[in-house]
C-alpha atoms as a PDB file:
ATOM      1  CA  UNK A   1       5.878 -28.479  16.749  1.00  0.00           C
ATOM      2  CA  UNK A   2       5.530 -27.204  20.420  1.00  0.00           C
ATOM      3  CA  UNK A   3       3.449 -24.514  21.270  1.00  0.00           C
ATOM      4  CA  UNK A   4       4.081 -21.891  24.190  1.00  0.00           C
ATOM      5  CA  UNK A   5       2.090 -21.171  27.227  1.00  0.00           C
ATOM      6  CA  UNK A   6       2.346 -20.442  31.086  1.00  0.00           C
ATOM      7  CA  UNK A   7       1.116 -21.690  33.950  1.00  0.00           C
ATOM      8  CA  UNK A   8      -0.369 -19.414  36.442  1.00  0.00           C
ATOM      9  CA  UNK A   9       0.381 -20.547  39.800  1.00  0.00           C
ATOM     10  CA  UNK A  10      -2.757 -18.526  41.668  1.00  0.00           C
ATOM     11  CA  UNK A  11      -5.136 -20.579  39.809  1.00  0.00           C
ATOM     12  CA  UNK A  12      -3.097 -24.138  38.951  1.00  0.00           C
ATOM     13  CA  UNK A  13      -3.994 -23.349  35.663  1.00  0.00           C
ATOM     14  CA  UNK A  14      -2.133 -23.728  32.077  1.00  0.00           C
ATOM     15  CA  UNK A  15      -2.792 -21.531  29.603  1.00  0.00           C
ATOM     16  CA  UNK A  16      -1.621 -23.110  26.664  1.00  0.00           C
ATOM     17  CA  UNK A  17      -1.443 -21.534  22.947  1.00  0.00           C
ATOM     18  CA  UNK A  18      -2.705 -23.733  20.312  1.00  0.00           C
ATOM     19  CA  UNK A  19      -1.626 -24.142  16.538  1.00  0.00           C
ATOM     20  CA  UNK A  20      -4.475 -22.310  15.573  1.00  0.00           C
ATOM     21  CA  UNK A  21      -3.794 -19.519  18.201  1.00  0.00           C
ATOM     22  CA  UNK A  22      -6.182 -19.934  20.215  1.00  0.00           C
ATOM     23  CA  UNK A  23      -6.102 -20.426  24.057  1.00  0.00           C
ATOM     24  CA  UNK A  24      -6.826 -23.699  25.950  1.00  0.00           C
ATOM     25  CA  UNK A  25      -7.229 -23.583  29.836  1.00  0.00           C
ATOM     26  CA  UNK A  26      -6.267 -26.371  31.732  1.00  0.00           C
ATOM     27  CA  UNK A  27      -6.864 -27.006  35.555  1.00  0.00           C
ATOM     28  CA  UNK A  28      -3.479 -28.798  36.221  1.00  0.00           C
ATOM     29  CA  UNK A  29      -2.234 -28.390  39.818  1.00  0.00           C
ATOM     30  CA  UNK A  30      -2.232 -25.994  42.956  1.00  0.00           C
ATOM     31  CA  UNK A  31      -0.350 -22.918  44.653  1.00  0.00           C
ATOM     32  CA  UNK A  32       3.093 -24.218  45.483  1.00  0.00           C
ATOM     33  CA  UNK A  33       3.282 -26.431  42.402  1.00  0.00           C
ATOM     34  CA  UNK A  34       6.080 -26.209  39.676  1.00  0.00           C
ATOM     35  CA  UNK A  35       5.165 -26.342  36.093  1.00  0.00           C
ATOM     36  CA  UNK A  36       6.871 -29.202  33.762  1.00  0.00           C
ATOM     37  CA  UNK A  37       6.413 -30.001  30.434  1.00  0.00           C
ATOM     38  CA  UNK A  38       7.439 -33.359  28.131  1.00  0.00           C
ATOM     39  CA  UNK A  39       6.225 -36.412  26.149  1.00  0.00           C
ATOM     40  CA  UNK A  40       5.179 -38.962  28.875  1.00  0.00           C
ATOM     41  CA  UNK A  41       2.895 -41.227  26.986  1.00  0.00           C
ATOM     42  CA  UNK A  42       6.108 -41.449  24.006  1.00  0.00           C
ATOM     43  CA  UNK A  43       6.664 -44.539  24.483  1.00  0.00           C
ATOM     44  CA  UNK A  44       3.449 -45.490  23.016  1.00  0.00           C
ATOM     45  CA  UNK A  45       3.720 -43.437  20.028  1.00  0.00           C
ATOM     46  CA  UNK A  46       2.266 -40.860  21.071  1.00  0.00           C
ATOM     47  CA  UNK A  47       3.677 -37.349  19.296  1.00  0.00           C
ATOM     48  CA  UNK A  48       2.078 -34.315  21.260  1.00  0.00           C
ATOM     49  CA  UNK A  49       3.849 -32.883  24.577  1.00  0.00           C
ATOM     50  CA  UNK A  50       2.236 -33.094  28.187  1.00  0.00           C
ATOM     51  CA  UNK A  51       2.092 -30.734  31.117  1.00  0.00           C
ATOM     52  CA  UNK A  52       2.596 -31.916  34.515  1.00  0.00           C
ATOM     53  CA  UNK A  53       3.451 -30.391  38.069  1.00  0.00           C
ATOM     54  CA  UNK A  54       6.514 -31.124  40.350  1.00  0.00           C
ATOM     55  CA  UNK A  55       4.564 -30.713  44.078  1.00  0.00           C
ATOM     56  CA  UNK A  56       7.799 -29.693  46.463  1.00  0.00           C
ATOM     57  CA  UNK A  57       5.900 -30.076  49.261  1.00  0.00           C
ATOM     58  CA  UNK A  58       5.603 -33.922  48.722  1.00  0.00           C
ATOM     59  CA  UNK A  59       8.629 -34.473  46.366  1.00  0.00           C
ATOM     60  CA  UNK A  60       5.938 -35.902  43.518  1.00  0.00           C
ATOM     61  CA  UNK A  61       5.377 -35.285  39.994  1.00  0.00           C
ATOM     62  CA  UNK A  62       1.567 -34.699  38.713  1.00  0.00           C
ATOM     63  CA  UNK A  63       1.567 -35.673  35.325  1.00  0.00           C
ATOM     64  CA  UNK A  64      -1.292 -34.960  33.203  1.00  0.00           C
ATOM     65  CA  UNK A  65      -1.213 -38.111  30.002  1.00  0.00           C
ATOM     66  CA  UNK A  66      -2.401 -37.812  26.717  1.00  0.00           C
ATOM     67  CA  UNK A  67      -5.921 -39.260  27.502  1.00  0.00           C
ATOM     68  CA  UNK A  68      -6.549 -36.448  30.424  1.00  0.00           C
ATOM     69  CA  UNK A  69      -6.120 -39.203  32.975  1.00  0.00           C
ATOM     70  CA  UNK A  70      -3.577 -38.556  35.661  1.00  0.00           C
ATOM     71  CA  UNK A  71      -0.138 -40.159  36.413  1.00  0.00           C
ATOM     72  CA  UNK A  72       1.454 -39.581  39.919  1.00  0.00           C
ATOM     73  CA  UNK A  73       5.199 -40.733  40.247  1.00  0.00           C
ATOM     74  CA  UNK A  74       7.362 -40.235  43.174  1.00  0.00           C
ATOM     75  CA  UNK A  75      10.478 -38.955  42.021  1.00  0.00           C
ATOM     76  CA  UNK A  76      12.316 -36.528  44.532  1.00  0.00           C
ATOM     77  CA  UNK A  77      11.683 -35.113  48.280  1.00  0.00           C
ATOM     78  CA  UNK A  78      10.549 -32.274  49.829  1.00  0.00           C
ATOM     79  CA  UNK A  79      12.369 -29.277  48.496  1.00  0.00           C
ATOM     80  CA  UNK A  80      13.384 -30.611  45.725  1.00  0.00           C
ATOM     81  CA  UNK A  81      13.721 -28.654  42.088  1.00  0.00           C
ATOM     82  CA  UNK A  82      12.484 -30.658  39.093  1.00  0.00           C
ATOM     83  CA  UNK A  83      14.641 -31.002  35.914  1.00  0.00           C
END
């Protein structure tokens, strides 16, 4: 199941509630960034959901796989909303 959280844009950070209820804290992006969440590693089997940034100022997404590593795709332009 997914989990809820928020991401503070004066920091870049998620705070993300975990199945236990505790509280993760995760560094993911700066101030202008807009917060999206999904499953971008599913097509390797992976089950658990992902957090990831849309950066309007450069049209690019900031996505954050399963591993920690990070995966930058340029999808959009300057302005832009993500979906």
């Amino acid at each position: 199941p997914d989990n809820i959280g928020v991401f503070r844009p004066s920091t870049g950070q998620f705070h993300l509630r975990m199945d236990d209820g505790s509280l993760k804290i995760l560094d993911w992006g700066q101030a202008g960034d807009l917060p999206v969440a999904g499953n971008w590693d599913a097509g390797n089997g992976a089950p658990a959901g992902n957090i990831g940034v849309f950066r309007p100022s450069t049209g690019q997404f900031h996505l954050r796989m399963d591993d920690g590593s990070l995966k930058i795709l340029d999808w959009g332009q300057a302005g832009d909303i993500p979906v």
